[in-house]
N, C-alpha and C. Protein backbone atom coordinates (compact mmCIF):
# COMPACT_ATOMS: atom_id res chain seq x y z
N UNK A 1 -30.53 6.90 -28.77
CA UNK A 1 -29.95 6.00 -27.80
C UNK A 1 -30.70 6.18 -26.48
N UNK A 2 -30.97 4.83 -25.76
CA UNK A 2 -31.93 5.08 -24.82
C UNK A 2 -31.10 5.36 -23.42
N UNK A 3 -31.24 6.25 -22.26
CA UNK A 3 -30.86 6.50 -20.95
C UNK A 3 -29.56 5.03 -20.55
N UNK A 4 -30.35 3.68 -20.75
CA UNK A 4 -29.37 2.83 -20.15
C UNK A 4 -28.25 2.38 -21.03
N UNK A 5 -28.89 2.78 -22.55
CA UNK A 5 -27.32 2.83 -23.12
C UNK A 5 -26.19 3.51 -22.93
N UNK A 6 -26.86 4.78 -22.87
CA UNK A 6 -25.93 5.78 -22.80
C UNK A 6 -25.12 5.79 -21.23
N UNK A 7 -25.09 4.82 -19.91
CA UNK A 7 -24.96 4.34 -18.96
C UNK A 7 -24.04 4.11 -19.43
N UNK A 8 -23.83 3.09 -20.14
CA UNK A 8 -22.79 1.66 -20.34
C UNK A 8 -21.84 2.48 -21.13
N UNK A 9 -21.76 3.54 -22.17
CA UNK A 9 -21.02 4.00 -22.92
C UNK A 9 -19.95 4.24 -22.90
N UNK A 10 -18.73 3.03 -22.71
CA UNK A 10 -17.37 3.67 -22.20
C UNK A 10 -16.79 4.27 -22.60
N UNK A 11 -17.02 5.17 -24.05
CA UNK A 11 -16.24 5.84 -24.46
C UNK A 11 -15.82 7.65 -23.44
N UNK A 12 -16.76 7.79 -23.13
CA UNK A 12 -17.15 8.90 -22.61
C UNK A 12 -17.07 8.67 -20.73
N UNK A 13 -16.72 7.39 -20.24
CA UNK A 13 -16.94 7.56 -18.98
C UNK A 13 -15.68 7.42 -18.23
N UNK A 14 -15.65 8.31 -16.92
CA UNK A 14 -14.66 8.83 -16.06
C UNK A 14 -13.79 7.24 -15.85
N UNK A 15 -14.40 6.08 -15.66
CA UNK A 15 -13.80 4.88 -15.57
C UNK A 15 -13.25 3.77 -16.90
N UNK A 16 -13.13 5.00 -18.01
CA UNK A 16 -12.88 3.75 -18.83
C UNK A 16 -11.36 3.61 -18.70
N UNK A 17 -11.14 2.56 -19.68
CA UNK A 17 -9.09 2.41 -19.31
C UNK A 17 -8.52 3.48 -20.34
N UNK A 18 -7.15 3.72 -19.51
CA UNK A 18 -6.78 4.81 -20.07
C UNK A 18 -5.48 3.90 -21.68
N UNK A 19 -5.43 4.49 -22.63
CA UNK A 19 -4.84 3.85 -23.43
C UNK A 19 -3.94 4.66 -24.71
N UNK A 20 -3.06 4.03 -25.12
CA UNK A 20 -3.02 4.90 -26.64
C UNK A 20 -2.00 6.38 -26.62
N UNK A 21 -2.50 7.17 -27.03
CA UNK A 21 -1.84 8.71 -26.32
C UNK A 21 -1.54 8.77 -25.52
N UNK A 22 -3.28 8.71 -24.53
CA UNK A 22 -3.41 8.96 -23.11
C UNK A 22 -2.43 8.50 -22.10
N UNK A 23 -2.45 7.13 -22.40
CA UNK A 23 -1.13 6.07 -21.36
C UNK A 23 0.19 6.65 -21.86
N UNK A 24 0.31 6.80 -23.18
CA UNK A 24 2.08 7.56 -22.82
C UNK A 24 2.01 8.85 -22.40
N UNK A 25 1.21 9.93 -22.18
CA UNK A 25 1.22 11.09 -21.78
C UNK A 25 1.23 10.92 -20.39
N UNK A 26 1.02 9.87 -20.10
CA UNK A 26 0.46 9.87 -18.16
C UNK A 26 2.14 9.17 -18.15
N UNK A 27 2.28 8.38 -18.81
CA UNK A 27 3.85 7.62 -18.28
C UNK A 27 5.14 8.74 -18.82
N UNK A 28 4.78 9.07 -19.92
CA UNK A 28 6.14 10.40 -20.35
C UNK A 28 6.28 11.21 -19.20
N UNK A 29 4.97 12.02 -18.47
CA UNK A 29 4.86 13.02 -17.23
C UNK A 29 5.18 12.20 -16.27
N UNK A 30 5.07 11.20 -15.98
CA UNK A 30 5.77 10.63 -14.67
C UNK A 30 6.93 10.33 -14.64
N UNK A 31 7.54 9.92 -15.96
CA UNK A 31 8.74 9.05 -16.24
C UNK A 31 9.57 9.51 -17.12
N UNK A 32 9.77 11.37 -17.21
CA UNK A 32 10.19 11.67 -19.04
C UNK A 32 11.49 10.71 -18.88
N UNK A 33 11.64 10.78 -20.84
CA UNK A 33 12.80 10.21 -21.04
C UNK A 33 14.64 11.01 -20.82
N UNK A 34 15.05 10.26 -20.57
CA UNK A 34 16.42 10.85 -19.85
C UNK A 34 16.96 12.06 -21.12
N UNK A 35 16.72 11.79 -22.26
CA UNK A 35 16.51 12.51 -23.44
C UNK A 35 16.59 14.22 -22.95
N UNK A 36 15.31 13.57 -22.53
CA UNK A 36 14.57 15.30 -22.18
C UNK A 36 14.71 15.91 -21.34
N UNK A 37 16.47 15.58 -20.58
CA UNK A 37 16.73 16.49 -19.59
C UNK A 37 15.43 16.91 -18.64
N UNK A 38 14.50 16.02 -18.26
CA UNK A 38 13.41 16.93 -16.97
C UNK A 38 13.76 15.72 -16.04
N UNK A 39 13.74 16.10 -14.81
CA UNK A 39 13.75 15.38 -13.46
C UNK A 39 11.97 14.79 -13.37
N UNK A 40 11.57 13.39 -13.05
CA UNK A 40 10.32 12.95 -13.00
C UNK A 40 10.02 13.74 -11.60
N UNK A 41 8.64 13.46 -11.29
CA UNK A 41 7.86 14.12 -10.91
C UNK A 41 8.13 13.52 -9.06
N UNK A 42 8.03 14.48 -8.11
CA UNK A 42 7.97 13.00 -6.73
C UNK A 42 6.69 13.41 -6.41
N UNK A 43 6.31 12.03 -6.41
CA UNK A 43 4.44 11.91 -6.08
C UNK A 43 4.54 12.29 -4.34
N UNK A 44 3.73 13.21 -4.46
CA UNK A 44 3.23 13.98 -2.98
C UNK A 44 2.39 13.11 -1.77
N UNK A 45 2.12 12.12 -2.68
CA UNK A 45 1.03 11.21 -2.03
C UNK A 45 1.63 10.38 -1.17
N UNK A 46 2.86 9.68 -1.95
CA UNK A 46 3.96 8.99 -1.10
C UNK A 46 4.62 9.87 -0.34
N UNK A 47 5.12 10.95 -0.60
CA UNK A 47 6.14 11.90 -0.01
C UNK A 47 5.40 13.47 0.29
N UNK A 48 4.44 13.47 1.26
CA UNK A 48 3.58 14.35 1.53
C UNK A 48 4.49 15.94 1.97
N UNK A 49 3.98 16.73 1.70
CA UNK A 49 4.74 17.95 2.30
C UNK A 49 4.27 18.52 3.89
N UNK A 50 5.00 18.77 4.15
CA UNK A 50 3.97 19.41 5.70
C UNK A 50 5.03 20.96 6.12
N UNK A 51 4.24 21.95 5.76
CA UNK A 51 5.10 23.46 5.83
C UNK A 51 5.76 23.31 4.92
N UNK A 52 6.20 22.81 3.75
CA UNK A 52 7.07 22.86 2.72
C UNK A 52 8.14 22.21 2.53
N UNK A 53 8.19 21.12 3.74
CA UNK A 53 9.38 19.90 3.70
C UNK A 53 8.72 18.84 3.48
N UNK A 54 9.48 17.65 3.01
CA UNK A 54 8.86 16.61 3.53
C UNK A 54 8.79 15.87 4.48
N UNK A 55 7.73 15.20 4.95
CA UNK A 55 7.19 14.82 6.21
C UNK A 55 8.51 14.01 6.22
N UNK A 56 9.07 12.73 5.51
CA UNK A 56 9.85 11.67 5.86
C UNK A 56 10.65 12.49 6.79
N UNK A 57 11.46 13.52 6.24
CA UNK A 57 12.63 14.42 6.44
C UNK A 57 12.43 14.73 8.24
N UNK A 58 10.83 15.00 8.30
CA UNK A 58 10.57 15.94 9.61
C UNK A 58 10.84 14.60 10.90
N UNK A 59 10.84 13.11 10.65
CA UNK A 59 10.84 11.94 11.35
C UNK A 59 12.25 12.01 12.02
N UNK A 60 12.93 11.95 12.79
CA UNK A 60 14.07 11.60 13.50
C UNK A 60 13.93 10.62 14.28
N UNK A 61 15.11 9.69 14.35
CA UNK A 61 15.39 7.97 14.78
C UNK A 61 14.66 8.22 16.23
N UNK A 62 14.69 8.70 17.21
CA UNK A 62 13.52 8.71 18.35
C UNK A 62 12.13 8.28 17.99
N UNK A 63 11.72 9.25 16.74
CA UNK A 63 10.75 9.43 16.80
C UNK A 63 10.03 7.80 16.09
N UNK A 64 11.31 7.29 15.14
CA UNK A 64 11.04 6.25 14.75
C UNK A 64 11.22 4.99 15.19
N UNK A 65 11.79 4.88 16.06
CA UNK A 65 12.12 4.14 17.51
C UNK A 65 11.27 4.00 17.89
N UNK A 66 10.49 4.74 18.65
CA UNK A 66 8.85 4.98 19.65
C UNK A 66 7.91 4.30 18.92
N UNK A 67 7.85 4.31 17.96
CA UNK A 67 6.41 4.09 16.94
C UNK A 67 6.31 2.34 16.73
N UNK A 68 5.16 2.45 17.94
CA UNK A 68 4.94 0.58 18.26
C UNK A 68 4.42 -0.09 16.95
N UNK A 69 5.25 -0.31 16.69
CA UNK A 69 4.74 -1.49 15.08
C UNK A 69 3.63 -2.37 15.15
N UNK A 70 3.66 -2.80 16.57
CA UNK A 70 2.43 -3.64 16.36
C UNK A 70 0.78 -2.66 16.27
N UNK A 71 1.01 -1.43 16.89
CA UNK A 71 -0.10 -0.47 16.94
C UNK A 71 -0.29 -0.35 15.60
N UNK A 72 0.71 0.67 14.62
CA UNK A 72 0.73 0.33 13.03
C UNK A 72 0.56 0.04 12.52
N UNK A 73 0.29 -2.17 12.85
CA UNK A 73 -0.11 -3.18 12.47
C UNK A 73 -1.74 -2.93 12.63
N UNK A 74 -2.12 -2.94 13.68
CA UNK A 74 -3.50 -2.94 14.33
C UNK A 74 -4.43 -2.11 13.41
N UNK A 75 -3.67 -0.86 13.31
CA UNK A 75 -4.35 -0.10 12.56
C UNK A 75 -4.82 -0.25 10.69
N UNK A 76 -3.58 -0.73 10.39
CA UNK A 76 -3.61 -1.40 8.87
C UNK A 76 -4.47 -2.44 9.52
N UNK A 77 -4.62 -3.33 9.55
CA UNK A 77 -5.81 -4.86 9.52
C UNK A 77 -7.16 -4.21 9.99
N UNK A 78 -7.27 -3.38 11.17
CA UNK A 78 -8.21 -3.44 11.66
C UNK A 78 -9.22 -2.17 10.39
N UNK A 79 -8.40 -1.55 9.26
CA UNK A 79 -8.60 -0.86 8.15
C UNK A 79 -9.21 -1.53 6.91
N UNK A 80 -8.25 -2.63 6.87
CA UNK A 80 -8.64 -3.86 5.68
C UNK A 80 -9.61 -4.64 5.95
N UNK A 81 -10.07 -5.13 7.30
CA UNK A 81 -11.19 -6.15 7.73
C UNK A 81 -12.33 -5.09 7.63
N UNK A 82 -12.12 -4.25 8.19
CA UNK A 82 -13.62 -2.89 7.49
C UNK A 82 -13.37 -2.94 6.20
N UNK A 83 -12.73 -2.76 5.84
CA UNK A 83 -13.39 -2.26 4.00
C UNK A 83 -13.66 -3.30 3.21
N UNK A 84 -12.36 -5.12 3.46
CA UNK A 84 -12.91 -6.09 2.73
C UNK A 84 -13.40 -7.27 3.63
N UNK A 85 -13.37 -7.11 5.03
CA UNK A 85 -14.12 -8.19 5.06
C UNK A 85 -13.09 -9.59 5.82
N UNK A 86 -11.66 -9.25 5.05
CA UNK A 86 -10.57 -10.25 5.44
C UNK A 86 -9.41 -9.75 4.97
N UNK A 87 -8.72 -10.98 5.44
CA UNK A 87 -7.48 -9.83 5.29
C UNK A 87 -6.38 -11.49 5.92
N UNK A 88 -5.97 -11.29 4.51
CA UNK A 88 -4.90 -12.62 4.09
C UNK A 88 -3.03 -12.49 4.96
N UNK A 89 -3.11 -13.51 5.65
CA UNK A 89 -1.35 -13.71 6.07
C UNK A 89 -0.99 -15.16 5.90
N UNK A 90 0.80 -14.41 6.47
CA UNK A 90 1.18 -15.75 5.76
C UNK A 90 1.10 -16.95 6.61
N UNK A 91 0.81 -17.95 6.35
CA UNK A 91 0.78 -19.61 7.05
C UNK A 91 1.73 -20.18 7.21
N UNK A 92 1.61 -21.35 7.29
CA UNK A 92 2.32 -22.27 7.37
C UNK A 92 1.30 -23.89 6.43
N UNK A 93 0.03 -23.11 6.27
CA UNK A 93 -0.79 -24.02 5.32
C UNK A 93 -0.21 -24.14 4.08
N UNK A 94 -0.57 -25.46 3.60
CA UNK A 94 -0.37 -25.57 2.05
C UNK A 94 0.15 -24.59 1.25
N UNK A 95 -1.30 -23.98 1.30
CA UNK A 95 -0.97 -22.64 0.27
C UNK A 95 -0.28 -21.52 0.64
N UNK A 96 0.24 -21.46 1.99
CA UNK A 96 1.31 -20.49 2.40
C UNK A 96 1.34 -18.82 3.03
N UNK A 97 -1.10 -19.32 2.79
CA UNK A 97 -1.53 -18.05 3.04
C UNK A 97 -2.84 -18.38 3.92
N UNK A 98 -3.09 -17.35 4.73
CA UNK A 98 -4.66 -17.80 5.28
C UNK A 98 -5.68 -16.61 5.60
N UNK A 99 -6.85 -16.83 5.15
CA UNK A 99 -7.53 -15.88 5.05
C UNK A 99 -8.01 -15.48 6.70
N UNK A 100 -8.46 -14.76 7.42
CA UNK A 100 -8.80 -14.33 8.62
C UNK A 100 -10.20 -12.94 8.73
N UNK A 101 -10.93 -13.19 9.22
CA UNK A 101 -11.90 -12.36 9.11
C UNK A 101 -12.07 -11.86 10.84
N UNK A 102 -11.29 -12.25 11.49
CA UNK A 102 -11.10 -11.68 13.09
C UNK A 102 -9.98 -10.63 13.34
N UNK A 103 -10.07 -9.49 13.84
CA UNK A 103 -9.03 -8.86 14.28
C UNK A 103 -8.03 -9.47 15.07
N UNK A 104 -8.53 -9.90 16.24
CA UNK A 104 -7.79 -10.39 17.14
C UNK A 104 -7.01 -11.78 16.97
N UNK A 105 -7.55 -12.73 15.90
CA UNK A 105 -7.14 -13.44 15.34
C UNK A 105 -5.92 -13.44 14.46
N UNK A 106 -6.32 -12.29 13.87
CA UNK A 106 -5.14 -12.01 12.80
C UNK A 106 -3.61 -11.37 13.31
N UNK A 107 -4.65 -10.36 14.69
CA UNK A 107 -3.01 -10.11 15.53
C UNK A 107 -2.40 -11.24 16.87
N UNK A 108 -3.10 -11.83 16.89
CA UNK A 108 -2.68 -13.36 17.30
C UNK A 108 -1.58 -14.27 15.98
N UNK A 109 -1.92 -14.40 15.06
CA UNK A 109 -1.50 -14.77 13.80
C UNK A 109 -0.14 -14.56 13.61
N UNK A 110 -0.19 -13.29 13.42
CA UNK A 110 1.07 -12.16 13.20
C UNK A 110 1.85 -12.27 14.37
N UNK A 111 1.33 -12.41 15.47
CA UNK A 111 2.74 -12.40 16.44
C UNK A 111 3.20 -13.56 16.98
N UNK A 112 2.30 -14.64 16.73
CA UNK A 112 3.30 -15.64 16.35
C UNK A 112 4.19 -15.79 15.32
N UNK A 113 3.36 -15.57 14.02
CA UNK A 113 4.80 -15.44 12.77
C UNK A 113 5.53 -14.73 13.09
N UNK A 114 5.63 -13.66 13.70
CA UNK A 114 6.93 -12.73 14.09
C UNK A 114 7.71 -13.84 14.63
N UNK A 115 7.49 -14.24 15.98
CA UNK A 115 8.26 -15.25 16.69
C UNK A 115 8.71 -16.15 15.88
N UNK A 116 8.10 -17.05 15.80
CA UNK A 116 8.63 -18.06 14.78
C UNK A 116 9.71 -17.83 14.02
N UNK A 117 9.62 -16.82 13.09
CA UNK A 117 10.65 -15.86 12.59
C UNK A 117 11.92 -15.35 13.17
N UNK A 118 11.69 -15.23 14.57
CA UNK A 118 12.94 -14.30 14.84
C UNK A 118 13.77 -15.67 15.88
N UNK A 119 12.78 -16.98 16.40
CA UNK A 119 13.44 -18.11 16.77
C UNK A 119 14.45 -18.86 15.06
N UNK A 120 13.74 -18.13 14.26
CA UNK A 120 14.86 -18.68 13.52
C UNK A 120 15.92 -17.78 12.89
N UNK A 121 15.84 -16.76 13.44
CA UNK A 121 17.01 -16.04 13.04
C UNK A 121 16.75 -14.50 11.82
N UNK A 122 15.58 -14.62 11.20
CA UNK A 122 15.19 -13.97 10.23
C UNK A 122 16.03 -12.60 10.98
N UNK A 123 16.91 -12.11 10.02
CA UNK A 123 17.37 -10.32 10.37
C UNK A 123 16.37 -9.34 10.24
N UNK A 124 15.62 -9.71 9.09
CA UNK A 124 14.25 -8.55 8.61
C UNK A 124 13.36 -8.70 10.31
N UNK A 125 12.86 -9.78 11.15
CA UNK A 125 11.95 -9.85 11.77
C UNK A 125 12.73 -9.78 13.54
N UNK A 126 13.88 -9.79 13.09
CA UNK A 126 14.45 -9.72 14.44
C UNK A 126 14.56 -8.35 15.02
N UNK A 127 14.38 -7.54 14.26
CA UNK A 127 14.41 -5.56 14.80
C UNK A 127 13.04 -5.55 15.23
N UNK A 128 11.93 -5.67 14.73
CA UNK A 128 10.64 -5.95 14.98
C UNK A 128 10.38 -6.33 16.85
């Protein structure tokens, strides 16, 4: 087998799909069955530890109060327009979505939909 076959060979490569065994061993360990008396697993990734608690835990309503959403915002878009390029919200176009490849555009975008939103009453956008 020549070098660029052995490239392509998905049997053997770190990216092939996982299937078969493999996929119920990855979903049994995340998800055992209630059967088996084990508590699933809490992913660390979502629920990070910091000194041996979790971070959510270490947050108190001040602290979550303070934390300017629109900065939060800034930081997510201005994350997604680096890595893809654009970075999709919602419209009022046709299709209900619009693509944006400007930062400042997109937080222009967004805070009008906020408004819009909270002139009509939305509860989700009115704490915002």
């Amino acid at each position: 087998m020549s070098s660029s076959t052995k490239s392509c060979d998905h049997k053997n490569s770190l990216n092939s799909p996982v299937g078969g065994a493999n996929a119920r061993d990855v979903i049994w360990t995340l998800f055992p069955p209630s059967a088996a008396g084990l508590l699933p697993k809490k992913s660390r990734w979502i629920r990070p530890l910091v000194d041996g608690k979790e971070a959510w835990s270490l947050l108190d309503d001040d602290i979550i109060k303070a934390t300017d959403f629109k900065v939060c915002l800034g930081l997510v878009i201005k994350a997604k327009l680096e890595r893809e390029g654009v970075i999709t919200l919602p419209s009022d176009l046709r299709a209900g979505v619009e693509e944006v490849t400007s930062y400042e555009e997109a937080m222009q975008k967004i805070e009008q939909y906020i408004e819009k939103r909270k002139r009509e009453k939305d509860p989700v956008m009115a704490n915002l």
